[in-house]
N, C-alpha and C. Protein backbone atom coordinates (compact mmCIF):
# COMPACT_ATOMS: atom_id res chain seq x y z
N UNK A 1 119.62 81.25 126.35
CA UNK A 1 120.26 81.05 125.06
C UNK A 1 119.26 80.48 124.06
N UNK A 2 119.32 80.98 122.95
CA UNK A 2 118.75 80.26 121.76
C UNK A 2 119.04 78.78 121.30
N UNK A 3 117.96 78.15 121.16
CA UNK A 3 118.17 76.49 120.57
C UNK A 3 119.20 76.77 119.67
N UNK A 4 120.62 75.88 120.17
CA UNK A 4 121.48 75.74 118.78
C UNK A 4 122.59 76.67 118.98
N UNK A 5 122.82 77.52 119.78
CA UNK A 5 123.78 78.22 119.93
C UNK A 5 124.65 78.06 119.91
N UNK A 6 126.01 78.01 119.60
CA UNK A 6 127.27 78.14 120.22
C UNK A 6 128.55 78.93 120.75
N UNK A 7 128.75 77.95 121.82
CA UNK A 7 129.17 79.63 122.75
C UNK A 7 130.99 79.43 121.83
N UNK A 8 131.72 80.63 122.13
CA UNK A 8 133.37 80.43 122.29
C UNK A 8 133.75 81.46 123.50
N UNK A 9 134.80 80.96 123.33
CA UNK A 9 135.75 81.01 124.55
C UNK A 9 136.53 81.87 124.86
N UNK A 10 136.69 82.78 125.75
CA UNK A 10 137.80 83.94 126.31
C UNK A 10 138.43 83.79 127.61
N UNK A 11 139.41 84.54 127.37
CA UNK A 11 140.14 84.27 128.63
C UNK A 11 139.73 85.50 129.78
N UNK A 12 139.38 85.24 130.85
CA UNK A 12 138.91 85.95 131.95
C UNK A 12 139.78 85.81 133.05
N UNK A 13 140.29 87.05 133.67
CA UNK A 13 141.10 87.33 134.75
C UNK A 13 140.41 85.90 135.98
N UNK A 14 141.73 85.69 136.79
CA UNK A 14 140.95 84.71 137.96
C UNK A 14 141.38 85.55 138.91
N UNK A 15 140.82 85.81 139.92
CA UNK A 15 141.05 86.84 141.10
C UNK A 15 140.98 85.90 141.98
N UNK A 16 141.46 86.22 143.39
CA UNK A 16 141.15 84.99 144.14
C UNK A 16 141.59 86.33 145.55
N UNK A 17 140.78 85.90 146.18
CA UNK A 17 141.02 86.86 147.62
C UNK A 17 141.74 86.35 148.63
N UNK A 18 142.91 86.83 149.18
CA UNK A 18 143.40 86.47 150.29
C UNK A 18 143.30 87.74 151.77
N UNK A 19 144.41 87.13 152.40
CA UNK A 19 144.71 87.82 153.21
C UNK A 19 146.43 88.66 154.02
N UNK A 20 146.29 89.85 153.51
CA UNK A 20 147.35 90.38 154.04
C UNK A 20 148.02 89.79 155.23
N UNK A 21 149.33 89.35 155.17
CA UNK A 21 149.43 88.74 156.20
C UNK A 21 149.94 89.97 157.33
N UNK A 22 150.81 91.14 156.99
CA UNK A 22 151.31 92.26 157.36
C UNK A 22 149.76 93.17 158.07
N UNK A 23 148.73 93.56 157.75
CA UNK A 23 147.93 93.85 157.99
C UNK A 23 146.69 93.38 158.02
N UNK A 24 146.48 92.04 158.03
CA UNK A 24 145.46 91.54 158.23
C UNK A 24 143.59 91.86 157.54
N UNK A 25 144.17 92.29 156.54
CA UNK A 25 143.26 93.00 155.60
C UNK A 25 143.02 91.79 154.76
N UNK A 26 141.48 92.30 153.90
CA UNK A 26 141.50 91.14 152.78
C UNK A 26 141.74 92.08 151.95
N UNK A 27 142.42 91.21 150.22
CA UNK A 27 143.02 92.01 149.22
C UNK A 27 142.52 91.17 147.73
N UNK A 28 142.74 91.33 146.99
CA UNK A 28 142.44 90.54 146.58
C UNK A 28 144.05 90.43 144.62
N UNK A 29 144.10 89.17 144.51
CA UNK A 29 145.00 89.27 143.99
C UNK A 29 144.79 88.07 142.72
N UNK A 30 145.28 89.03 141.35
CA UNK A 30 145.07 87.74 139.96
C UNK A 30 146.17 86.74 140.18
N UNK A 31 145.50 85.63 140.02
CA UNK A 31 146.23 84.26 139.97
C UNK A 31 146.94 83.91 138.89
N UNK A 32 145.89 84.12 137.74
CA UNK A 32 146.08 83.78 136.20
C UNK A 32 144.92 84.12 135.37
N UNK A 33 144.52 83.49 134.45
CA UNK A 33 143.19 83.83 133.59
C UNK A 33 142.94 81.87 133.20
N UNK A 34 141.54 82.14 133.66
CA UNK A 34 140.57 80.92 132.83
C UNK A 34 139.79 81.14 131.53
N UNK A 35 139.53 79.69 130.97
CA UNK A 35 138.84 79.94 129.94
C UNK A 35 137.10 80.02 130.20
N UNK A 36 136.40 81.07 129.54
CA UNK A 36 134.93 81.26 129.87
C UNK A 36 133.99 81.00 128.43
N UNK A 37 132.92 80.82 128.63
CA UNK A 37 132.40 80.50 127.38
C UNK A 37 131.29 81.92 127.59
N UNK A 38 131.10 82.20 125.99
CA UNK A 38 130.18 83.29 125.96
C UNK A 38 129.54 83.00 124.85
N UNK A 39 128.26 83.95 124.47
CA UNK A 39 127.49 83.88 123.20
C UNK A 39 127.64 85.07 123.04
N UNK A 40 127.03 84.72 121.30
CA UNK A 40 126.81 86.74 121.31
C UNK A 40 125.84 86.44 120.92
N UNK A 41 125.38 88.11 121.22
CA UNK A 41 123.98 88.67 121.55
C UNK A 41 122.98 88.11 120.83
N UNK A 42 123.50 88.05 119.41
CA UNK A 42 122.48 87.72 118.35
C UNK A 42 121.78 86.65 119.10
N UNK A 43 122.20 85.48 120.10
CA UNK A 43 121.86 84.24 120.13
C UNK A 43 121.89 84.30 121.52
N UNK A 44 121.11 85.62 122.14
CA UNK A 44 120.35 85.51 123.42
C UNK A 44 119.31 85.88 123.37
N UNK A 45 118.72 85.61 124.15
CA UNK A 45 117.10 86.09 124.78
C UNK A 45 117.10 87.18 125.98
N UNK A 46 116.04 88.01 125.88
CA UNK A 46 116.01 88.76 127.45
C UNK A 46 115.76 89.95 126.85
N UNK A 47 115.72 90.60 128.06
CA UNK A 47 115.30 92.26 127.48
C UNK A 47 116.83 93.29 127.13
N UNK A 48 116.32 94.01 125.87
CA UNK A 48 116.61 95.07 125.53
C UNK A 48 118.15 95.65 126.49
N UNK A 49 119.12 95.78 125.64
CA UNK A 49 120.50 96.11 126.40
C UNK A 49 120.50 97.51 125.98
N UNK A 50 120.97 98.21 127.18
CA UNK A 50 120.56 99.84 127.04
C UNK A 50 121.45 100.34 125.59
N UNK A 51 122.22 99.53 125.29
CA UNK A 51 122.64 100.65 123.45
C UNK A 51 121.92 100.10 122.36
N UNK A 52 121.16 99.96 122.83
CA UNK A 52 120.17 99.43 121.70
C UNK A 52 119.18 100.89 121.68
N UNK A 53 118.71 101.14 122.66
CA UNK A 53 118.08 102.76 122.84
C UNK A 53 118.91 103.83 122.58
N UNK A 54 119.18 103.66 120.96
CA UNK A 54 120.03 104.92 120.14
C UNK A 54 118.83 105.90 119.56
N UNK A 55 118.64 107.04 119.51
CA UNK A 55 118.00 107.73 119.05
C UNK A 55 118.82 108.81 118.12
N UNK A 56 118.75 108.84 116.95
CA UNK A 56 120.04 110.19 116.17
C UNK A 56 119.57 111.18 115.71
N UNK A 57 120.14 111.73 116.71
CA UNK A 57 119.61 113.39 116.13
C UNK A 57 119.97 113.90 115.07
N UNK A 58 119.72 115.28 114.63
CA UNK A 58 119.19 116.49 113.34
C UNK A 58 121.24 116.27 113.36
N UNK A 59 121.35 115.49 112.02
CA UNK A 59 122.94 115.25 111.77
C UNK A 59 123.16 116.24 111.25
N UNK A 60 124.34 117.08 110.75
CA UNK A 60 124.54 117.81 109.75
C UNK A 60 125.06 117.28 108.45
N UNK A 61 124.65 117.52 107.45
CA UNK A 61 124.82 117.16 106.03
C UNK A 61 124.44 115.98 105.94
N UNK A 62 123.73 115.89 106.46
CA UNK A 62 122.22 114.70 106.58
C UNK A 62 121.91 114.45 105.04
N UNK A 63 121.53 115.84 104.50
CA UNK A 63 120.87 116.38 103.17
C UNK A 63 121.90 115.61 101.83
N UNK A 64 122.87 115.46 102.45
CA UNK A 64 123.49 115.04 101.32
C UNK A 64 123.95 113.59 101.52
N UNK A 65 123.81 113.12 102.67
CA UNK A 65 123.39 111.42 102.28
C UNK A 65 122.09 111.07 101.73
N UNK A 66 120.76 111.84 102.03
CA UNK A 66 119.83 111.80 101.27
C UNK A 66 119.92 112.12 99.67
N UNK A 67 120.61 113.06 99.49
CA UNK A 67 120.87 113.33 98.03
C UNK A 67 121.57 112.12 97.13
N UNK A 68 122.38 111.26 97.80
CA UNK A 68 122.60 110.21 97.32
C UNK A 68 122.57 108.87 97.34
N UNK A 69 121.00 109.16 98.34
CA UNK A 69 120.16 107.66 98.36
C UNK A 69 120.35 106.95 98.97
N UNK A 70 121.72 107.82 100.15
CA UNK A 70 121.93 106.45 102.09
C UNK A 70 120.64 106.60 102.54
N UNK A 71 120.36 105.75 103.13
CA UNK A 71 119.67 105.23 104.34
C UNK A 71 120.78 105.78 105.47
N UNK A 72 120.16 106.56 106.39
CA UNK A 72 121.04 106.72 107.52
C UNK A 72 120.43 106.21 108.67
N UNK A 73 120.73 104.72 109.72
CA UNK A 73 119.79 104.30 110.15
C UNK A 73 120.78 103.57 112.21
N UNK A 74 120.03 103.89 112.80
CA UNK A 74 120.55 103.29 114.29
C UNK A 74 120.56 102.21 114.32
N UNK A 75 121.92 101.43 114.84
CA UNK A 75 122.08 100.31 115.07
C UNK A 75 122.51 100.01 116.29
N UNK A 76 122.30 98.17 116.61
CA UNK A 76 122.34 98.48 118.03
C UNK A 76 124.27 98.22 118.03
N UNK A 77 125.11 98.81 119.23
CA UNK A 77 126.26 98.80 118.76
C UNK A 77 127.21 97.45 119.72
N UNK A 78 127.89 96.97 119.35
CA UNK A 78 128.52 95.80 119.81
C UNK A 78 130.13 96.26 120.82
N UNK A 79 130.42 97.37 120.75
CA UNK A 79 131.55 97.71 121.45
C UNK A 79 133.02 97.59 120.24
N UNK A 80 132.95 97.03 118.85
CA UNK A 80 133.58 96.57 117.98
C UNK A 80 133.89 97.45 117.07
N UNK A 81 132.63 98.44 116.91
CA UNK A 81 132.79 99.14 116.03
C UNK A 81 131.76 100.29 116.11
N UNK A 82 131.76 101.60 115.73
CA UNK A 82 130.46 102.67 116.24
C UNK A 82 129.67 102.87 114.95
N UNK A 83 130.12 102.07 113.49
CA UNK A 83 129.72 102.74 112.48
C UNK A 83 129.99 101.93 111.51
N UNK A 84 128.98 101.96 110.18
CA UNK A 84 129.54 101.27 108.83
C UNK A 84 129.02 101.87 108.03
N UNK A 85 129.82 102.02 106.80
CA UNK A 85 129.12 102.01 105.56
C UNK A 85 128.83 100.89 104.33
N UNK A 86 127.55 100.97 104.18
CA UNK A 86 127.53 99.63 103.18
C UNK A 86 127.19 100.45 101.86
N UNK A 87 127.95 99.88 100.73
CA UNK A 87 127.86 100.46 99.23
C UNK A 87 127.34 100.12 99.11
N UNK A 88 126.80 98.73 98.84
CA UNK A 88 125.78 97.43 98.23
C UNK A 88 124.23 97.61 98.47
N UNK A 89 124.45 98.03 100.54
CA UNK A 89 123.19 98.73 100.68
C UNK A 89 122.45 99.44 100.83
N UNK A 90 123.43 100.46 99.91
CA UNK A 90 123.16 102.36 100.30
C UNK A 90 122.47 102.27 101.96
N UNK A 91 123.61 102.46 102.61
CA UNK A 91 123.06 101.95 103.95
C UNK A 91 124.50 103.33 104.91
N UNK A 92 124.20 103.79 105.62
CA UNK A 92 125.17 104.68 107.07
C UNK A 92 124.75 103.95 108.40
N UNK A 93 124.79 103.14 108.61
CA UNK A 93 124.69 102.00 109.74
C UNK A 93 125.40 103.00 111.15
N UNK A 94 125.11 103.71 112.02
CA UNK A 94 125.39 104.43 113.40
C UNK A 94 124.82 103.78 114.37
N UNK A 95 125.77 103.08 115.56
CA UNK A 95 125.62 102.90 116.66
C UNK A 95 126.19 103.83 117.38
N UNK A 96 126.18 105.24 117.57
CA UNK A 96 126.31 106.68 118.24
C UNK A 96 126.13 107.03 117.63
N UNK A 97 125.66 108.54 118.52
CA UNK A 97 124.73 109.80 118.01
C UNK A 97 126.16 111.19 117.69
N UNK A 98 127.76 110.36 117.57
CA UNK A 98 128.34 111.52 117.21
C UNK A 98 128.70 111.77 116.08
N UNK A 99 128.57 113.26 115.44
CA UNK A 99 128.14 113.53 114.48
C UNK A 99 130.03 113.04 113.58
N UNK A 100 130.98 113.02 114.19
CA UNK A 100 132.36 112.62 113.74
C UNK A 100 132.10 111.30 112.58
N UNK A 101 131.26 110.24 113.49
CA UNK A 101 131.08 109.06 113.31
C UNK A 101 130.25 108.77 111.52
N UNK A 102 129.39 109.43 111.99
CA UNK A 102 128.83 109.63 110.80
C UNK A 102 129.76 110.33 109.48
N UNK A 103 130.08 111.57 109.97
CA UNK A 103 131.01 112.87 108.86
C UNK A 103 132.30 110.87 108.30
N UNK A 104 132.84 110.32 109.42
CA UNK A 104 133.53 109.35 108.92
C UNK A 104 132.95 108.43 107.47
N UNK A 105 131.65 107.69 108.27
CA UNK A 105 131.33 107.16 107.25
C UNK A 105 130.91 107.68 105.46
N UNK A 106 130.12 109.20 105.86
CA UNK A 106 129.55 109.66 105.08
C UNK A 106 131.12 110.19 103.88
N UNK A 107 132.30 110.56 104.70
CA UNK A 107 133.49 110.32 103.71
C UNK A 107 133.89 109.40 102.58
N UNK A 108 133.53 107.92 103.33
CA UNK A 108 133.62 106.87 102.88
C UNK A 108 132.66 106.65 101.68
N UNK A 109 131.91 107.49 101.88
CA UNK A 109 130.92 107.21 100.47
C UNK A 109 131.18 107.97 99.29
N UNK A 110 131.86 109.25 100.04
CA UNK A 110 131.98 110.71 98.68
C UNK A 110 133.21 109.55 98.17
N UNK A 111 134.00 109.27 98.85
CA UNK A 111 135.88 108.66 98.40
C UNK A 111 135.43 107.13 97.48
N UNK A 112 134.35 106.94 97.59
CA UNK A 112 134.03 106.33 96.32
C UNK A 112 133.29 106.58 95.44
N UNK A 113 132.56 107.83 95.31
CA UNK A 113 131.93 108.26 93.95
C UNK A 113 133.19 108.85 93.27
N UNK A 114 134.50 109.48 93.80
CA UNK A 114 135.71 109.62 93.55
C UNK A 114 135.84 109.05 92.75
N UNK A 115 136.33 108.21 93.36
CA UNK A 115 137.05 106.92 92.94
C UNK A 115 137.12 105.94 91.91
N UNK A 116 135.45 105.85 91.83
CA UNK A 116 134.51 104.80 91.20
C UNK A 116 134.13 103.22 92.29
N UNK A 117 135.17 102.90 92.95
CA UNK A 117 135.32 102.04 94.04
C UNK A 117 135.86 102.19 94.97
N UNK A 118 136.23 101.41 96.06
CA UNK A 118 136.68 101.06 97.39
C UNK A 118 137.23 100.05 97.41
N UNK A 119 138.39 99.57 97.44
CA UNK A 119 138.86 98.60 98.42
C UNK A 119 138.02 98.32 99.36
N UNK A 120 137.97 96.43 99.58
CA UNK A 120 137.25 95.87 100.38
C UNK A 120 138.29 95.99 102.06
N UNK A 121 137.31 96.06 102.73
CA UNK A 121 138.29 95.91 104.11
C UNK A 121 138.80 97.09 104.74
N UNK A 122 139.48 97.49 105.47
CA UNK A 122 140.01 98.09 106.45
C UNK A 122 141.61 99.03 105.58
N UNK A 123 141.18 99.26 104.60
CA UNK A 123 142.13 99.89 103.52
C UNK A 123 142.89 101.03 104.07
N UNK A 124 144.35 101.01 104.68
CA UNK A 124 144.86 102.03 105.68
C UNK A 124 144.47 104.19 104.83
N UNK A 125 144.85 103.59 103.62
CA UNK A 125 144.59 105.08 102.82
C UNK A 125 142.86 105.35 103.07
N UNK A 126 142.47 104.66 102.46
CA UNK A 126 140.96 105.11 102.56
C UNK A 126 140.46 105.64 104.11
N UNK A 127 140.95 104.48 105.12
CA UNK A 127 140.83 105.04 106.52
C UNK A 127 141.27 106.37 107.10
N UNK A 128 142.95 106.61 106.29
CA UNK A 128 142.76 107.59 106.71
C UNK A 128 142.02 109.10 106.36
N UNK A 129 141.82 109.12 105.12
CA UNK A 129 141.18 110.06 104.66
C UNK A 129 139.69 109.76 105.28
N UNK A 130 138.85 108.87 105.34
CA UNK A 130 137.89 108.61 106.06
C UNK A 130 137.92 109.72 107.52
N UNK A 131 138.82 109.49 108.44
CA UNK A 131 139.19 110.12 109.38
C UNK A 131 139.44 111.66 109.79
N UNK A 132 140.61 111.92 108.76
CA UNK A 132 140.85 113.12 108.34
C UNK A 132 139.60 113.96 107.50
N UNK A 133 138.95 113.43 107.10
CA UNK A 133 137.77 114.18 106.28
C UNK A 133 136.39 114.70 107.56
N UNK A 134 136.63 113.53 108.45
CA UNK A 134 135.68 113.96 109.42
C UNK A 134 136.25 114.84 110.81
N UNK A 135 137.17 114.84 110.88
CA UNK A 135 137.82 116.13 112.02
C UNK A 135 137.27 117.07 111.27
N UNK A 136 138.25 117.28 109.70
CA UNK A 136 137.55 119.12 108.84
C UNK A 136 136.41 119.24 108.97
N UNK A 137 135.52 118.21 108.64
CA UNK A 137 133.93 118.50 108.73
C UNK A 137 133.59 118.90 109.82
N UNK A 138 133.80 118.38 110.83
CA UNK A 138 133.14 118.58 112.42
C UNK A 138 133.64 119.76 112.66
N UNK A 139 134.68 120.49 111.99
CA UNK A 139 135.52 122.03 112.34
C UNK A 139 134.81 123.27 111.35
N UNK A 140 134.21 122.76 109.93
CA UNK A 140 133.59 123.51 109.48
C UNK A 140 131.99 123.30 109.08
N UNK A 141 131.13 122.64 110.16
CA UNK A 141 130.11 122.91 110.43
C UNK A 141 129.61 123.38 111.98
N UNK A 142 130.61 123.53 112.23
CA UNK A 142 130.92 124.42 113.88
C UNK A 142 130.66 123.48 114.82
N UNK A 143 131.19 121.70 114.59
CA UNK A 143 131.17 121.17 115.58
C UNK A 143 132.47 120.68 116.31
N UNK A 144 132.17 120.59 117.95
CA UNK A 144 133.81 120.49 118.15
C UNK A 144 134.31 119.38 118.54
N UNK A 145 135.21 118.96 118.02
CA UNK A 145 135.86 117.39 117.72
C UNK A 145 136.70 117.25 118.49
N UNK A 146 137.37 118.39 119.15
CA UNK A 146 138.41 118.34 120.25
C UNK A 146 138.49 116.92 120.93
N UNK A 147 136.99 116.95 121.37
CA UNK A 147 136.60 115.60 122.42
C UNK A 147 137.17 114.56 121.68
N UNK A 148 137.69 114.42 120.27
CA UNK A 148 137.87 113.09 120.06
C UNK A 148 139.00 113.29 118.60
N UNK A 149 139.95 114.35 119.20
CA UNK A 149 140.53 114.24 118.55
C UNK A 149 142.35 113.26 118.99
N UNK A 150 142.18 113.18 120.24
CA UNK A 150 143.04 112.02 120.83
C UNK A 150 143.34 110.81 119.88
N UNK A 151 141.61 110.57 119.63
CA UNK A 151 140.74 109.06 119.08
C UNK A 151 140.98 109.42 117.70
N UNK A 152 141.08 110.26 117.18
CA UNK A 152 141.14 110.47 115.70
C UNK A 152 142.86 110.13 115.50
N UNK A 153 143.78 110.66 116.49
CA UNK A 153 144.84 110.75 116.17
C UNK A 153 145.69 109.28 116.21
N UNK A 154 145.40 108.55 117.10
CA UNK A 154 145.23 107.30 117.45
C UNK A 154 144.73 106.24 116.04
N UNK A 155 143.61 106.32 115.77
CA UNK A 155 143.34 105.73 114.58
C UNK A 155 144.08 105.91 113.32
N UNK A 156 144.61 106.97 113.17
CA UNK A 156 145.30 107.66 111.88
C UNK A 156 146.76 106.58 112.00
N UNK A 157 147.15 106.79 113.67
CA UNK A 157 148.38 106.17 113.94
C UNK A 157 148.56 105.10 113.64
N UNK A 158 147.59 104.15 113.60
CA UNK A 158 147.36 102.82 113.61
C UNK A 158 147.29 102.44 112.19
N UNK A 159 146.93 103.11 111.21
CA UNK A 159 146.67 102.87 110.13
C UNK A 159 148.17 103.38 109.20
N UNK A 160 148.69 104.15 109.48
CA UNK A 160 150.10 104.76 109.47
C UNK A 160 151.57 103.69 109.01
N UNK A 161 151.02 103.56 110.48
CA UNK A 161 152.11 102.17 111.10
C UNK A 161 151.91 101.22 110.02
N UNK A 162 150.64 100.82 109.47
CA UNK A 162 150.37 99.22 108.64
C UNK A 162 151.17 100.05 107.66
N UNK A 163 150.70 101.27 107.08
CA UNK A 163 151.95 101.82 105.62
C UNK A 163 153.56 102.24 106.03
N UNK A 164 154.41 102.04 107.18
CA UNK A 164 155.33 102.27 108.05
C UNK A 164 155.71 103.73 107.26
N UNK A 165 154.95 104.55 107.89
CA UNK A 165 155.06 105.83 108.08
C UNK A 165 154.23 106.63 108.85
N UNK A 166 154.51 108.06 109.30
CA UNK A 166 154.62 108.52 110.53
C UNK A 166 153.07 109.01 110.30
N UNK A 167 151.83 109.42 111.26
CA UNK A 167 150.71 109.66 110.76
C UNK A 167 150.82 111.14 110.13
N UNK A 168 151.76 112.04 110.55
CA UNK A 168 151.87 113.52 110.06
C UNK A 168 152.19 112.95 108.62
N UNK A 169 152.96 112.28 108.03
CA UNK A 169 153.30 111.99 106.79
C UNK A 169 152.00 110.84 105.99
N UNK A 170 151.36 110.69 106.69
CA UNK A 170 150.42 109.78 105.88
C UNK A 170 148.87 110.63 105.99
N UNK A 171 148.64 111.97 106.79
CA UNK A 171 147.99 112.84 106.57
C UNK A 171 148.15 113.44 104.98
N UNK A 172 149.21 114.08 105.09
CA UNK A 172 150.04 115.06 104.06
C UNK A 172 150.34 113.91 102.76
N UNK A 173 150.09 112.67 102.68
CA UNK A 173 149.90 111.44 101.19
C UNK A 173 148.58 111.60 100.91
N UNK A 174 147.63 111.71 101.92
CA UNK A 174 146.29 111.81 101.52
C UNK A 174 145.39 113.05 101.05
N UNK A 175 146.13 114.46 101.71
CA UNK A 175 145.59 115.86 101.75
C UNK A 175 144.87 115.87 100.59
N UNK A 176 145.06 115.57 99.19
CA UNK A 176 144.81 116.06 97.92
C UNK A 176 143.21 114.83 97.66
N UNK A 177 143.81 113.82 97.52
CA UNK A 177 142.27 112.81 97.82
C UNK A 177 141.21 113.71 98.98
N UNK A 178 141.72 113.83 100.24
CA UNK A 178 140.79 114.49 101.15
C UNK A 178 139.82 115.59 100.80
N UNK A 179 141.07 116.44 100.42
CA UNK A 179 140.36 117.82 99.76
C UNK A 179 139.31 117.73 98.77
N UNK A 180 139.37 116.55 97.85
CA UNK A 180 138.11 116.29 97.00
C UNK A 180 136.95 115.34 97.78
N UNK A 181 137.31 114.97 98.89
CA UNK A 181 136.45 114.47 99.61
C UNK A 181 135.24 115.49 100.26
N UNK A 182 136.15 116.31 100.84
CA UNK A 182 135.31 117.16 101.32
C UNK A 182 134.61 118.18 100.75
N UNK A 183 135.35 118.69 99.54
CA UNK A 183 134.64 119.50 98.03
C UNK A 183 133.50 118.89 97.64
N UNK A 184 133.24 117.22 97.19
CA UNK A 184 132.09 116.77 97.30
C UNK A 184 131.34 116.91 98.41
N UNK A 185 131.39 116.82 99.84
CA UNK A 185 130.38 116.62 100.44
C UNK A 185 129.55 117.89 100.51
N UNK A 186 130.37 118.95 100.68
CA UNK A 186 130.33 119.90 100.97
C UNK A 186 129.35 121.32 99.49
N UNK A 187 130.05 120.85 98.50
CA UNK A 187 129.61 121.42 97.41
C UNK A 187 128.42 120.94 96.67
N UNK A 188 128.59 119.17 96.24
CA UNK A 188 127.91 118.66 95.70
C UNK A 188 128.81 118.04 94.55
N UNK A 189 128.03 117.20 93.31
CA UNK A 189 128.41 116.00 92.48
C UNK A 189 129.23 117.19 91.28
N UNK A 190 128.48 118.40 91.16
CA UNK A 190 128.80 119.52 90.36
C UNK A 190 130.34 119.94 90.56
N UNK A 191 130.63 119.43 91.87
CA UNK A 191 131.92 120.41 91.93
C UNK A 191 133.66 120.01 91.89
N UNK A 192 133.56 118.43 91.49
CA UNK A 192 134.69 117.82 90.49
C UNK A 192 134.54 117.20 89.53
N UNK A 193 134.97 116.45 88.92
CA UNK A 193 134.91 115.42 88.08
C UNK A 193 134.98 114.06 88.51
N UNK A 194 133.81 113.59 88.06
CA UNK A 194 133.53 112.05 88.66
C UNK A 194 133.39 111.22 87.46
N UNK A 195 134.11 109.88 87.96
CA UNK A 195 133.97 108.99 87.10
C UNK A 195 132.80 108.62 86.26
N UNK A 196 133.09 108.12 85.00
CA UNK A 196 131.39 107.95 84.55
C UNK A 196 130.72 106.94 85.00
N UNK A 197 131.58 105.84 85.32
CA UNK A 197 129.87 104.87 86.54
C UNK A 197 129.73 105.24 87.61
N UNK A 198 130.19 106.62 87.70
CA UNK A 198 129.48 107.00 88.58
C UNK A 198 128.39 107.96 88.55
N UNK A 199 128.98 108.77 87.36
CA UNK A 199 127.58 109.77 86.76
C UNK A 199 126.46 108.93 86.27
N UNK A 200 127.56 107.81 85.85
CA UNK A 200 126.14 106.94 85.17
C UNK A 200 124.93 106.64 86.23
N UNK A 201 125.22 105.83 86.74
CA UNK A 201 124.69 105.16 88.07
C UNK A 201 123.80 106.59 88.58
């Protein structure tokens, strides 16, 4: 641990092994949960944790986060989250190499040249169009999202629920925002009308 650290606290299963008394087997069985102390990473020492060895490949529409001055860059990933976008630091922050992850964030950036802004935080509309913008993408640059469209549907759900409505109905609130989401990424700055701090800028 690093001078100065401080750990907090989780609760961890207690297992405790006995013995079958019927078969004379050992088994092993939770008692309860204790409290454990942990650090995070930032404030350890030691070698290199294997997701830190992200390498990101030839993205598609790469060209057009470059066109508007992201940094698209590997991070190491915490299990918390696979991805960010920072406005402040023209920044596409990817801890995975799937291209969904990215098409997500890179949404998040067109839905505020839209816009002119973003809501700070975990904004259920913005998320979902975030979401929904990156299934279409991954379907019309011939990649297949199937693998994670469970995970897409799931997230949509979740974000749904905070607006208490159904995710098919909070798809179909967003379709029209989306559709200019993906018209920008896809077309370019030429192909709606954007706010003027944002032409400005």
């Amino acid at each position: 641990m690093k001078k100065g650290s401080k750990a907090f606290y989780i609760l961890v299963p207690h297992i405790k092994k006995t013995e079958d008394t019927e078969t004379g087997e050992e088994k092993e069985m939770l008692v309860g949960f204790l409290a454990r102390a942990v650090f995070r990473y930032e404030d350890t020492d030691g070698e290199p944790l294997d997701y830190e060895q992200i390498e990101l490949p030839d993205l598609p529409l790469l060209e057009r986060a470059e066109e508007w001055g992201l940094q698209v860059k590997a991070i190491p990933g915490d299990y918390r989250y696979k991805g960010y976008y920072s406005s402040s630091n023209k920044v596409i922050a990817l801890a995975t190499k799937e291209e969904c992850v990215f098409f997500h964030e890179l949404a998040h950036c067109a839905h505020e040249k839209i816009k002119g802004d973003l809501q700070n935080g975990q904004d259920p509309i913005q998320e979902i169009v975030a979401e929904l913008s990156s299934q279409a993408l991954c379907r019309l640059v011939g990649k297949t999202a199937d693998t994670y469209l469970g995970n897409s549907y799931r997230y949509i759900e979740g974000y749904a629920e905070r607006l208490s409505i159904t995710p098919y109905t909070a798809c179909l609130k967003v379709m029209s925002e989306t559709e200019k989401v993906l018209t920008l990424i896809l077309k370019g700055e030429g192909s709606i009308d954007l706010p003027a701090e944002t032409i400005a800028a």
